[in-house]
N, C-alpha and C. Protein backbone atom coordinates (compact mmCIF):
# COMPACT_ATOMS: atom_id res chain seq x y z
N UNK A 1 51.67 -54.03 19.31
CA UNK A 1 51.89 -53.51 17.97
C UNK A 1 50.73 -53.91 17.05
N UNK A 2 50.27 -55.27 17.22
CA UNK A 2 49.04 -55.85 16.46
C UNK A 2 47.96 -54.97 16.78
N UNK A 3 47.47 -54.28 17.91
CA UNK A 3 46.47 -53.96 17.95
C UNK A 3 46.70 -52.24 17.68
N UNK A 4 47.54 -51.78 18.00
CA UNK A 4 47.88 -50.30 17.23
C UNK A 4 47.76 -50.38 15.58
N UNK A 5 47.94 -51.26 15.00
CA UNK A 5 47.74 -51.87 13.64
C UNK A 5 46.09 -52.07 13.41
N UNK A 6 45.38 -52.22 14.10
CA UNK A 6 43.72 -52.57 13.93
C UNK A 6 43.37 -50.89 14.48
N UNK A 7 44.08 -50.21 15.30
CA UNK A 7 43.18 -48.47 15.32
C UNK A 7 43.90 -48.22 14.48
N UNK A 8 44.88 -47.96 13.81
CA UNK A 8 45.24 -46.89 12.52
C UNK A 8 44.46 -47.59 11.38
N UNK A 9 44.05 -49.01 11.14
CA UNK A 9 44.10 -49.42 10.72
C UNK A 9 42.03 -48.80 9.68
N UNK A 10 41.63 -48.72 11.52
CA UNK A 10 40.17 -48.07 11.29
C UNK A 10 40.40 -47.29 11.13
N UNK A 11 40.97 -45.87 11.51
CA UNK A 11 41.31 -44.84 11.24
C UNK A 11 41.16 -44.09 10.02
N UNK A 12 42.08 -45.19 8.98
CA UNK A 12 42.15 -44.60 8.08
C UNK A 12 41.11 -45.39 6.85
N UNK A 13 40.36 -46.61 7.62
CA UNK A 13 39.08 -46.94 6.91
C UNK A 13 38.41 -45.89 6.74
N UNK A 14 38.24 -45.40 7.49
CA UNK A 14 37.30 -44.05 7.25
C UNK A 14 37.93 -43.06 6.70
N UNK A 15 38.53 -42.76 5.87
CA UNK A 15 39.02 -42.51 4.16
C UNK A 15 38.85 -42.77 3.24
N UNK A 16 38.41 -43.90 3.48
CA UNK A 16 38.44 -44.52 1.57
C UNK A 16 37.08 -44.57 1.42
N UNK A 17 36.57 -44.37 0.26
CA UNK A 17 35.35 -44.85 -0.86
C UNK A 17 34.37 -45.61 -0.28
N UNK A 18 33.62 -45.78 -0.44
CA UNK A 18 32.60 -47.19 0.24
C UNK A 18 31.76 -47.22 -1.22
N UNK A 19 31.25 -48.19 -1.37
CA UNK A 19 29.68 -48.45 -2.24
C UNK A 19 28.80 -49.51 -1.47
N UNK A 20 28.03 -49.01 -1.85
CA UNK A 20 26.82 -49.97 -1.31
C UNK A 20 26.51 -51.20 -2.47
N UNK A 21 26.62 -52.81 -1.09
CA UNK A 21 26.26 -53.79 -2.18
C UNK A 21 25.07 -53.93 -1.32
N UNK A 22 24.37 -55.25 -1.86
CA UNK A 22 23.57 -55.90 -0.91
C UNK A 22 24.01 -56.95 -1.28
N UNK A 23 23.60 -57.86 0.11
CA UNK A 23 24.30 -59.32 0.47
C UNK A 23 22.81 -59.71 1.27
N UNK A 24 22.67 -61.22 0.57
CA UNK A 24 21.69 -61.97 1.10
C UNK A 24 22.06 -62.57 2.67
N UNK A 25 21.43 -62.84 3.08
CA UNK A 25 21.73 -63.22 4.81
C UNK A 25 20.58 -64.58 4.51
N UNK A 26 20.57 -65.35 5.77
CA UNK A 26 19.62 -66.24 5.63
C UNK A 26 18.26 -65.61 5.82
N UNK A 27 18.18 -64.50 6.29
CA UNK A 27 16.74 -63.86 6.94
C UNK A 27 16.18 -63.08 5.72
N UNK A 28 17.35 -62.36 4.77
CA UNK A 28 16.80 -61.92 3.89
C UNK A 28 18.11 -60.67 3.27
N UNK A 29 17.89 -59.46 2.61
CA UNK A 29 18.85 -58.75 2.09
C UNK A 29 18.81 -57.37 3.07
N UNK A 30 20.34 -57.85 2.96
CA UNK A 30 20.91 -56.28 3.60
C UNK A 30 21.72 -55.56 2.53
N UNK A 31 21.65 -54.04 2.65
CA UNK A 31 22.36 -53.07 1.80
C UNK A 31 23.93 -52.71 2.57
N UNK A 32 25.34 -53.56 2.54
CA UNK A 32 26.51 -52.95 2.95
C UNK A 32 27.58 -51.96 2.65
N UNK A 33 27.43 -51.50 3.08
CA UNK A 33 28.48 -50.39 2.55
C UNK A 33 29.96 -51.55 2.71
N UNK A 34 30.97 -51.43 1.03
CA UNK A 34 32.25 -51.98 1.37
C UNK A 34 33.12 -50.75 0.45
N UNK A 35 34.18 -51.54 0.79
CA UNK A 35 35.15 -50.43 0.39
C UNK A 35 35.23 -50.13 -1.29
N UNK A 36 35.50 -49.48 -1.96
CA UNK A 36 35.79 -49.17 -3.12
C UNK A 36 36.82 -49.11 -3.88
N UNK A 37 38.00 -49.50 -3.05
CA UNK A 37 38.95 -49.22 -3.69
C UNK A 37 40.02 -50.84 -3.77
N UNK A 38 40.99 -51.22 -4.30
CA UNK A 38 41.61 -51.91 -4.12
C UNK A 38 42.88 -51.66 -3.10
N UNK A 39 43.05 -52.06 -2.11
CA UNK A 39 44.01 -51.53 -0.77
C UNK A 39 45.07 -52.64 -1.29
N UNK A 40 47.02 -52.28 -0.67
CA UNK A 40 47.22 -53.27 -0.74
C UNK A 40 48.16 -52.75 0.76
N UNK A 41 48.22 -53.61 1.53
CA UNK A 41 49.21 -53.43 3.01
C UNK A 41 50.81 -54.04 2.67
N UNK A 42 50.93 -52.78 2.65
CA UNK A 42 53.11 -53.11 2.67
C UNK A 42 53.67 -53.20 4.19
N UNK A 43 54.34 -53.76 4.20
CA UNK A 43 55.18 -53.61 5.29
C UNK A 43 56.72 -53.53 5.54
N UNK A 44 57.54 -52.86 5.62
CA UNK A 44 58.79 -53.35 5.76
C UNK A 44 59.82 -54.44 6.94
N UNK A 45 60.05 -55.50 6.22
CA UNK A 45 60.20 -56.57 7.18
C UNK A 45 61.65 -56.13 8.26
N UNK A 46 62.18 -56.69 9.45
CA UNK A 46 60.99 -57.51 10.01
C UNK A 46 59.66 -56.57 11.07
N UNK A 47 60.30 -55.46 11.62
CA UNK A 47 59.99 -54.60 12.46
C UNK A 47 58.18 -54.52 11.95
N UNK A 48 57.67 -54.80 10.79
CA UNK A 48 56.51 -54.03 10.69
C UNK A 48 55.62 -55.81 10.51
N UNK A 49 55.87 -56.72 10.55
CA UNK A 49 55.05 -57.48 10.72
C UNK A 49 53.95 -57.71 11.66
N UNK A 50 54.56 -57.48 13.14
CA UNK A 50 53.38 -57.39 14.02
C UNK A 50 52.27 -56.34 13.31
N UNK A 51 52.12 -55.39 13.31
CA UNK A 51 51.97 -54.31 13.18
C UNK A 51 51.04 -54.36 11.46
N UNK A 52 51.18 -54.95 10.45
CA UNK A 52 50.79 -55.52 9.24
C UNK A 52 49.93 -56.18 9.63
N UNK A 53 49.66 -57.21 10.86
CA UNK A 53 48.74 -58.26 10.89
C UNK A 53 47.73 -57.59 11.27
N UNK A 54 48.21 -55.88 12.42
CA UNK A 54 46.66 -55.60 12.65
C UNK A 54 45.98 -55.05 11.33
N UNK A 55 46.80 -54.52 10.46
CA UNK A 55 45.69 -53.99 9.66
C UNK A 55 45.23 -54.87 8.28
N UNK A 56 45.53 -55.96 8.38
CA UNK A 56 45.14 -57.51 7.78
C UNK A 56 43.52 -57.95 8.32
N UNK A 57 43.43 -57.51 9.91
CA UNK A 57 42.36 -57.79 10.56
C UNK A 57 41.09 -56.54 10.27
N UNK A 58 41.54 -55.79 9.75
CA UNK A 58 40.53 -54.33 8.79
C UNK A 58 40.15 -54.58 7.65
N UNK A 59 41.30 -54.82 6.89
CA UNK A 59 41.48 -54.87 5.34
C UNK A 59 41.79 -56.78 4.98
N UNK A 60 41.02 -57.07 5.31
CA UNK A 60 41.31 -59.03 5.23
C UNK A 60 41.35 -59.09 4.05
N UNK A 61 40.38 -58.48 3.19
CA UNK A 61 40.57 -58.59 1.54
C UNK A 61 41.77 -58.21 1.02
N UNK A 62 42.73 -57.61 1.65
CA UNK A 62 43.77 -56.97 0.93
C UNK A 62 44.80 -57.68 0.02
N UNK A 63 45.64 -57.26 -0.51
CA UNK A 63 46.68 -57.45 -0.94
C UNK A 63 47.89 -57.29 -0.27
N UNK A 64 48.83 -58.12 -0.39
CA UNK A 64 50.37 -57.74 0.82
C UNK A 64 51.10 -57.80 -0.43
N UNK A 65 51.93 -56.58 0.44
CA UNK A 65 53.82 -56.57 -0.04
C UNK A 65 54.49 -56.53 0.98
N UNK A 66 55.97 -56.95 0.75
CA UNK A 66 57.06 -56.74 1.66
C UNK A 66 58.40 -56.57 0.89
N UNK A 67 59.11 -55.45 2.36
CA UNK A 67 59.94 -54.56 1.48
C UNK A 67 61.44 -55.14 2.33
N UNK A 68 61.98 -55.91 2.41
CA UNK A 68 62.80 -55.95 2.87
C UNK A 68 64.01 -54.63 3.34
N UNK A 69 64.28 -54.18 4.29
CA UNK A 69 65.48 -52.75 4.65
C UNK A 69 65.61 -52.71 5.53
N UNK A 70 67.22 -52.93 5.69
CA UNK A 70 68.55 -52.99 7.06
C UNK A 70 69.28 -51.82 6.62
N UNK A 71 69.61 -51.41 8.49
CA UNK A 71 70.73 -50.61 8.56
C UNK A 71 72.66 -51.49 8.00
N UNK A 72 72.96 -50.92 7.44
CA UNK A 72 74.03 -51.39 7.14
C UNK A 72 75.41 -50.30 7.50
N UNK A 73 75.92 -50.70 8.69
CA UNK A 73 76.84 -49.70 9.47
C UNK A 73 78.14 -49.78 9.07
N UNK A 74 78.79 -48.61 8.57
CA UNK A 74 80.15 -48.37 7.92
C UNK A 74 80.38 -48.22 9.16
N UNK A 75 80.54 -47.36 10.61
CA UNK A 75 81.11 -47.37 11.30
C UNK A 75 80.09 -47.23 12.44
N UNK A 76 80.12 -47.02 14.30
CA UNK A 76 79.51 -46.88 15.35
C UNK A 76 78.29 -45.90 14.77
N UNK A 77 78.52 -44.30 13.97
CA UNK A 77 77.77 -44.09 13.77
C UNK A 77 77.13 -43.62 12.63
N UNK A 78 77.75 -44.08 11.73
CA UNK A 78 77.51 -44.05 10.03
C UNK A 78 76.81 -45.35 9.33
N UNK A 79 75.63 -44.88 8.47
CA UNK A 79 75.34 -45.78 8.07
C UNK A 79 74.01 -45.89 6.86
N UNK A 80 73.89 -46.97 5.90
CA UNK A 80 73.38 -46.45 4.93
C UNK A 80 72.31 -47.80 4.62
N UNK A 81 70.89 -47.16 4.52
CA UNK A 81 69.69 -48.40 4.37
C UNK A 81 70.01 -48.88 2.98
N UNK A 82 70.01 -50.76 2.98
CA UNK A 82 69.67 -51.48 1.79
C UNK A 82 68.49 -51.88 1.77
N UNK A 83 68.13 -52.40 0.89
CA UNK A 83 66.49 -53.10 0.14
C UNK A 83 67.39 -54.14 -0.88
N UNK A 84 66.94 -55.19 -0.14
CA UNK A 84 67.51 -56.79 -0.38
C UNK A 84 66.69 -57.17 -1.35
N UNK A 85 65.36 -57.15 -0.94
CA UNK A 85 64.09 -57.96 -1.10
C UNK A 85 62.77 -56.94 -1.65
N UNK A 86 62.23 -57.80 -2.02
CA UNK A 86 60.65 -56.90 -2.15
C UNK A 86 59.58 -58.14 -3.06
N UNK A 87 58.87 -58.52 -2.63
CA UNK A 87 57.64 -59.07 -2.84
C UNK A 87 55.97 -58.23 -2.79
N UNK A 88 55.40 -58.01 -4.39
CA UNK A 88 54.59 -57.00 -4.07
C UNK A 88 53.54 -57.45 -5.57
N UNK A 89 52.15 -57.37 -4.93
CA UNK A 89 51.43 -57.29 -6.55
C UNK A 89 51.49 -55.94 -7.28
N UNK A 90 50.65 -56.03 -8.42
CA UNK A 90 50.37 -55.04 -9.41
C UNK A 90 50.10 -53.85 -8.66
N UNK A 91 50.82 -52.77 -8.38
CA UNK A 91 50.26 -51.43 -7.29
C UNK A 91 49.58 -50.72 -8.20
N UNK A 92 49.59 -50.96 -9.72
CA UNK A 92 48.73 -49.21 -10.07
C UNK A 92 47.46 -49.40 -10.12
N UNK A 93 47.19 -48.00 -9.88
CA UNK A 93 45.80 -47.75 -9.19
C UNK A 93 45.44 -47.85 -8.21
N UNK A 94 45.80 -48.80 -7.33
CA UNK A 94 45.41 -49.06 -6.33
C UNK A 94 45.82 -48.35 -4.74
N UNK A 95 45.10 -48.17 -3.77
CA UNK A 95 45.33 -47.72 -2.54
C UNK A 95 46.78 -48.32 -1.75
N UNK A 96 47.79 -47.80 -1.43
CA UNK A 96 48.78 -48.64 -0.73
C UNK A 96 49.07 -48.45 0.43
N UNK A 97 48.66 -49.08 1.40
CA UNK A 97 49.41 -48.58 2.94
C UNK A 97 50.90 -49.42 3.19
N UNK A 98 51.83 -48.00 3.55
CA UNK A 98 52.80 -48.74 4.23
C UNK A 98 53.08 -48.70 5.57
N UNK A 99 52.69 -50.33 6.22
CA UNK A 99 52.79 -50.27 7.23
C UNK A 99 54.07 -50.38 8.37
N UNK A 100 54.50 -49.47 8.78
CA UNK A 100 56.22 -49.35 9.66
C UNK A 100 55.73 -48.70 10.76
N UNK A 101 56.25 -49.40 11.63
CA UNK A 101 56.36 -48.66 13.59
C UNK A 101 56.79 -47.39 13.49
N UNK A 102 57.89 -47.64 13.20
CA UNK A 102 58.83 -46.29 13.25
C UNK A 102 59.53 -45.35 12.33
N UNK A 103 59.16 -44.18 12.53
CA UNK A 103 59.95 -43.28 11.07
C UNK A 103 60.67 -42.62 11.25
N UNK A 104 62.35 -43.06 11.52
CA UNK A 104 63.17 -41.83 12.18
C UNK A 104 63.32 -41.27 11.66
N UNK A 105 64.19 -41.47 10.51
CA UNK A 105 64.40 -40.15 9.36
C UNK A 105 63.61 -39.88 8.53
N UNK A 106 63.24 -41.02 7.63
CA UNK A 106 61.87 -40.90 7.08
C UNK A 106 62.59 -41.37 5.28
N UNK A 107 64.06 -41.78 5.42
CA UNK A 107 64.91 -42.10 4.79
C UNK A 107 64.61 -43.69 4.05
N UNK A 108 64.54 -44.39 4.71
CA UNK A 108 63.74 -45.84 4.65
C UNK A 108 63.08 -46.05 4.51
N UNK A 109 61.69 -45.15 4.57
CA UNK A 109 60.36 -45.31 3.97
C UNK A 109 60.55 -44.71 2.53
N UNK A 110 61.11 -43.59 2.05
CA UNK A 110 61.45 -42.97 0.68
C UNK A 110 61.71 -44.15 -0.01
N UNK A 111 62.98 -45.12 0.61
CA UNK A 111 63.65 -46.02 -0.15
C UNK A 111 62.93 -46.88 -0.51
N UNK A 112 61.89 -47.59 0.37
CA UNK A 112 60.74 -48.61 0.57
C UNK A 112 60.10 -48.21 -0.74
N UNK A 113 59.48 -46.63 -0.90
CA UNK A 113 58.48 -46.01 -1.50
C UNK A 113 59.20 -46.75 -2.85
N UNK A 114 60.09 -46.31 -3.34
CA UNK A 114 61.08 -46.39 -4.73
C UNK A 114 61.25 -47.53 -4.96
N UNK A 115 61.32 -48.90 -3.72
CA UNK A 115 61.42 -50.19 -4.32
C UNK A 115 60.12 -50.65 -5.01
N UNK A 116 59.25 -50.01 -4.20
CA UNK A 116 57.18 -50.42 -4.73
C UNK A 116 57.13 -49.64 -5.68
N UNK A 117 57.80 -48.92 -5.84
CA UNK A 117 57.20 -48.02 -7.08
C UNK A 117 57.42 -48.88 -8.35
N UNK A 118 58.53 -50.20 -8.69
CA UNK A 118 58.82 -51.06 -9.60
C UNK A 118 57.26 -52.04 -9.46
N UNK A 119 56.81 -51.97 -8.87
CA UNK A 119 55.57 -53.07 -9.07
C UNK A 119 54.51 -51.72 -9.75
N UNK A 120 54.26 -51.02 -9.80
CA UNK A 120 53.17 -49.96 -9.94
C UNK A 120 53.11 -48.73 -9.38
N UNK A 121 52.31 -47.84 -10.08
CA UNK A 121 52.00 -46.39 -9.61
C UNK A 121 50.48 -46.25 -8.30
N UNK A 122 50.59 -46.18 -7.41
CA UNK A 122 49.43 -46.58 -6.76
C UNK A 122 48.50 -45.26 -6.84
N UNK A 123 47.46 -44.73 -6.99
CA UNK A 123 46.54 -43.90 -6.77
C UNK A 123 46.36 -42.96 -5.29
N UNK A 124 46.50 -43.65 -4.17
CA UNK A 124 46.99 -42.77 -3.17
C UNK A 124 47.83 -43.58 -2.26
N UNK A 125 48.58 -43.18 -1.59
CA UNK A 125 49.78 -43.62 -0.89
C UNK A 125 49.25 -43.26 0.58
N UNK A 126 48.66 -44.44 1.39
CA UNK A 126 48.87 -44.00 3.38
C UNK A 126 50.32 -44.49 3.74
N UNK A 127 50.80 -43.88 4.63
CA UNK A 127 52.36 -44.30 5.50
C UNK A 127 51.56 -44.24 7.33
N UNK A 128 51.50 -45.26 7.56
CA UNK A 128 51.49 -45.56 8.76
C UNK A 128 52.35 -45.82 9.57
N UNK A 129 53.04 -45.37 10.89
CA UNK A 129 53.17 -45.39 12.21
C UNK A 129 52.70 -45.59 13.36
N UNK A 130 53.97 -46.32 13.97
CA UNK A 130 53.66 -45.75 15.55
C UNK A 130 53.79 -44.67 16.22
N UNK A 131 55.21 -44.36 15.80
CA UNK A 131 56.02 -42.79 16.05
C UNK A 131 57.07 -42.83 15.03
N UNK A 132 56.96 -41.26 15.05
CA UNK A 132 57.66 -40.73 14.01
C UNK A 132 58.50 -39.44 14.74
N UNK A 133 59.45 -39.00 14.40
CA UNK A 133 60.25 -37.97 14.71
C UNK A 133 59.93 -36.92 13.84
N UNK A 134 59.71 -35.81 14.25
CA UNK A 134 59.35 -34.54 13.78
C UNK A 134 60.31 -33.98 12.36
N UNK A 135 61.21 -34.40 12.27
CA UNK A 135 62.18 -34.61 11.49
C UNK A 135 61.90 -35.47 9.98
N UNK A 136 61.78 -36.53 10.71
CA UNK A 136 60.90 -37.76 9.92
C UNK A 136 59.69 -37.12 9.06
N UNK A 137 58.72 -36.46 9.51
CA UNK A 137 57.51 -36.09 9.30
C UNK A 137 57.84 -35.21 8.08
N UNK A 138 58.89 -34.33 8.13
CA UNK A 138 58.90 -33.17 7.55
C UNK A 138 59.50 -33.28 6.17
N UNK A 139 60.63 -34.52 6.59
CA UNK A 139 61.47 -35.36 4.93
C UNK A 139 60.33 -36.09 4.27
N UNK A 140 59.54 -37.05 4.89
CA UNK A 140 58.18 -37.35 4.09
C UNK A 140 56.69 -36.33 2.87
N UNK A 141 56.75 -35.49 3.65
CA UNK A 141 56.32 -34.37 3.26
C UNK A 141 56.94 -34.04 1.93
N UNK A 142 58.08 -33.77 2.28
CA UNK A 142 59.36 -33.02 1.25
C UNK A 142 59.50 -34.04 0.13
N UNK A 143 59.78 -35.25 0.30
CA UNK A 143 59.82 -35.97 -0.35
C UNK A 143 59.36 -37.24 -1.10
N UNK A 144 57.68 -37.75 -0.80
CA UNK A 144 56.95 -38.50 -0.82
C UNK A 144 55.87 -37.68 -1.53
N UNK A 145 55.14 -38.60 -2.71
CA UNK A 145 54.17 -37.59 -3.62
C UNK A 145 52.92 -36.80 -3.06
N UNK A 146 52.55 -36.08 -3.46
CA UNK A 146 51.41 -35.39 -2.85
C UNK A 146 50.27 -35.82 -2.57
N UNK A 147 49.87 -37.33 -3.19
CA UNK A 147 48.81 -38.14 -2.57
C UNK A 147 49.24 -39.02 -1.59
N UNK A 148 49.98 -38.90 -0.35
CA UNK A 148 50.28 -39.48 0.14
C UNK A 148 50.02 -38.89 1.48
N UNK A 149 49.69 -39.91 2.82
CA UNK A 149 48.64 -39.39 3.42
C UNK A 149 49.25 -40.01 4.97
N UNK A 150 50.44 -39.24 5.36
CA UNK A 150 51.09 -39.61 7.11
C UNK A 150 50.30 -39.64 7.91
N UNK A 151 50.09 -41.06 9.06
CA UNK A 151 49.63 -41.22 9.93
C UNK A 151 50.13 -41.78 10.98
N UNK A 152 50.51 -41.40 12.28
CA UNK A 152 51.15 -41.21 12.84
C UNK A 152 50.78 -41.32 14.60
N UNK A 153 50.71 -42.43 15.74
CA UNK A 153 49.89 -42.53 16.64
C UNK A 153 50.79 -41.75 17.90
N UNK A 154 52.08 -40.78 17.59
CA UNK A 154 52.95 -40.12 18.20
C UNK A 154 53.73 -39.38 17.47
N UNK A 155 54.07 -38.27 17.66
CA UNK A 155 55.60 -37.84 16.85
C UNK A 155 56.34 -37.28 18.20
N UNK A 156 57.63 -37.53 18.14
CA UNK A 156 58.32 -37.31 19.55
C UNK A 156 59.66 -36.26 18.23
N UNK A 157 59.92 -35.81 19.41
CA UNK A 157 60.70 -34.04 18.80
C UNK A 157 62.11 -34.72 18.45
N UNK A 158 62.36 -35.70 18.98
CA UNK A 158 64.15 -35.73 18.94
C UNK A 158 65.27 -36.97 18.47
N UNK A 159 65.35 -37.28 17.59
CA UNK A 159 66.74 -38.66 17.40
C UNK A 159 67.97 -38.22 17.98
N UNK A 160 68.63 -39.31 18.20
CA UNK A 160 69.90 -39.60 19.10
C UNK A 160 70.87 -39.70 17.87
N UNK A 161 72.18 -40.02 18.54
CA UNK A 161 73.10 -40.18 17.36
C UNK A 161 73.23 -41.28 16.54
N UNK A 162 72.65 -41.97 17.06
CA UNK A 162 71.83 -43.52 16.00
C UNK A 162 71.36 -43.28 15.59
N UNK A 163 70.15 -41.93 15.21
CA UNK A 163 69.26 -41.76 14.02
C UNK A 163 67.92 -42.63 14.43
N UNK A 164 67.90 -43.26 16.04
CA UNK A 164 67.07 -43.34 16.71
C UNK A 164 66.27 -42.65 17.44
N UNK A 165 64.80 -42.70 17.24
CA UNK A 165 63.91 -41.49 17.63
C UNK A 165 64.00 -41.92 19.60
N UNK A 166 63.70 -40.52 19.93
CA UNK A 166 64.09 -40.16 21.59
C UNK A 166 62.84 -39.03 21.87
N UNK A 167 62.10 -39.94 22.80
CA UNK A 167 61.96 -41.25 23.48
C UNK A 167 61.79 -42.38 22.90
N UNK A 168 60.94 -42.33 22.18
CA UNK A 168 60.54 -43.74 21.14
C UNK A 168 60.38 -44.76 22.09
N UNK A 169 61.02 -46.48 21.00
CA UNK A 169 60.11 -47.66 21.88
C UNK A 169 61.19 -48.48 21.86
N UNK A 170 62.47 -47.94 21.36
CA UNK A 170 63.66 -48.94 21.42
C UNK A 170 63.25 -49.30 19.62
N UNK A 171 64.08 -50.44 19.44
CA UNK A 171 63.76 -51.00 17.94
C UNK A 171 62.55 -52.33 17.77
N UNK A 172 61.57 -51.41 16.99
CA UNK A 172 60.65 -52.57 17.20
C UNK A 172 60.78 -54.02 16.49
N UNK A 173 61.83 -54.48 15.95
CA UNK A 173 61.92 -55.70 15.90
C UNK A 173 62.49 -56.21 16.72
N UNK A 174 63.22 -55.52 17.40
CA UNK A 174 63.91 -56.32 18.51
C UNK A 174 62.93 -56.86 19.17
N UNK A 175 62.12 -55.68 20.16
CA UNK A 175 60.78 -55.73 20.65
C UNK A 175 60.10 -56.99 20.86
N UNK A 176 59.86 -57.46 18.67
CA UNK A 176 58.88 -58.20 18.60
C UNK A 176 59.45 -59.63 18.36
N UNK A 177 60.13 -59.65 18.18
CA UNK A 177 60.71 -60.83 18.52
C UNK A 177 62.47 -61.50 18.53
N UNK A 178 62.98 -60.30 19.48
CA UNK A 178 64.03 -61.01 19.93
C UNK A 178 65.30 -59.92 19.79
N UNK A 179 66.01 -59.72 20.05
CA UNK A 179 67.82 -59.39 19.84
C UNK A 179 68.11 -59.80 18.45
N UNK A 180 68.64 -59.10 17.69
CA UNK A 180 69.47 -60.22 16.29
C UNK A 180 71.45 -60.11 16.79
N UNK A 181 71.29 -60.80 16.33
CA UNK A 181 72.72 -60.89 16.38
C UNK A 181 73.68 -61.09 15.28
């Protein structure tokens, strides 16, 4: 997951702004191209932490948020996302990636979107994945602002009656570290 986090992570480096500084070296001055913009990497905990660190290893300068959001099950197969938590700097203006494995419905990232939106208005919005459900893709679209920019390293056609994408990878927090119980 860390290292799928360092290719989307380049990926979508090559989007943003650059300016040229120069930086002294011991030998003498070089002209670097760096980024231009202020980035900040969201993640929604816990599932997107692996996955946050790769693009920490792109964007080291960045800024972090975290969005806390659980399924909360009325019954086997009903059920409705909370947002507990959220830790996030100043977003306006600034570039925001949110980084999440998985986008089944695309329901939880909206919600995510609306908790960050209380810290600031950001200037353009990336949503990063692992996989996303075709489904997923299409509520983002529909419902996420028009500077906002899906990226996506799979989209698989189908969720189950869990609202789990099929085939997918199972639940990536489980995945990454452990069963909850």
């Amino acid at each position: 997951m860390e290292r799928l986090g360092e290719l989307m992570a380049y990926e979508i480096s090559k989007s943003l702004r650059y300016t040229s500084e120069k930086v002294i070296t011991p030998l003498g001055v070089a002209d670097v191209n760096v980024v231009d913009e202020k980035v900040v990497v969201a993640t929604i905990l816990r599932a997107g932490l692996p996955f946050h660190t790769g693009f920490l290893s792109y964007f080291d300068g960045a800024e972090n948020a975290f969005v806390s959001a659980y399924r909360k099950y009325k019954d086997a197969l009903k059920f409705e996302v909370n947002i507990e938590y959220i830790a996030s700097p100043d977003l306006n203006g600034k570039t925001l990636i949110i980084a999440d494995p998985m986008l089944a419905t695309g329901g939880s990232m909206e919600l995510a979107y609306a908790a960050l939106l209380t810290k600031g208005h950001p200037a353009a919005v990336h949503i990063a994945c692992v996989i996303a459900s075709q489904s997923a893709v299409d509520y983002v679209v529909k419902h996420l602002p028009e500077n906002t920019t899906l990226w996506a390293a799979a989209i698989d056609a189908d969720l189950n009656e869990h609202a789990y994408i099929v085939p997918g990878l199972g639940d990536a927090g489980d995945l990454a570290f452990g069963e909850k119980k």
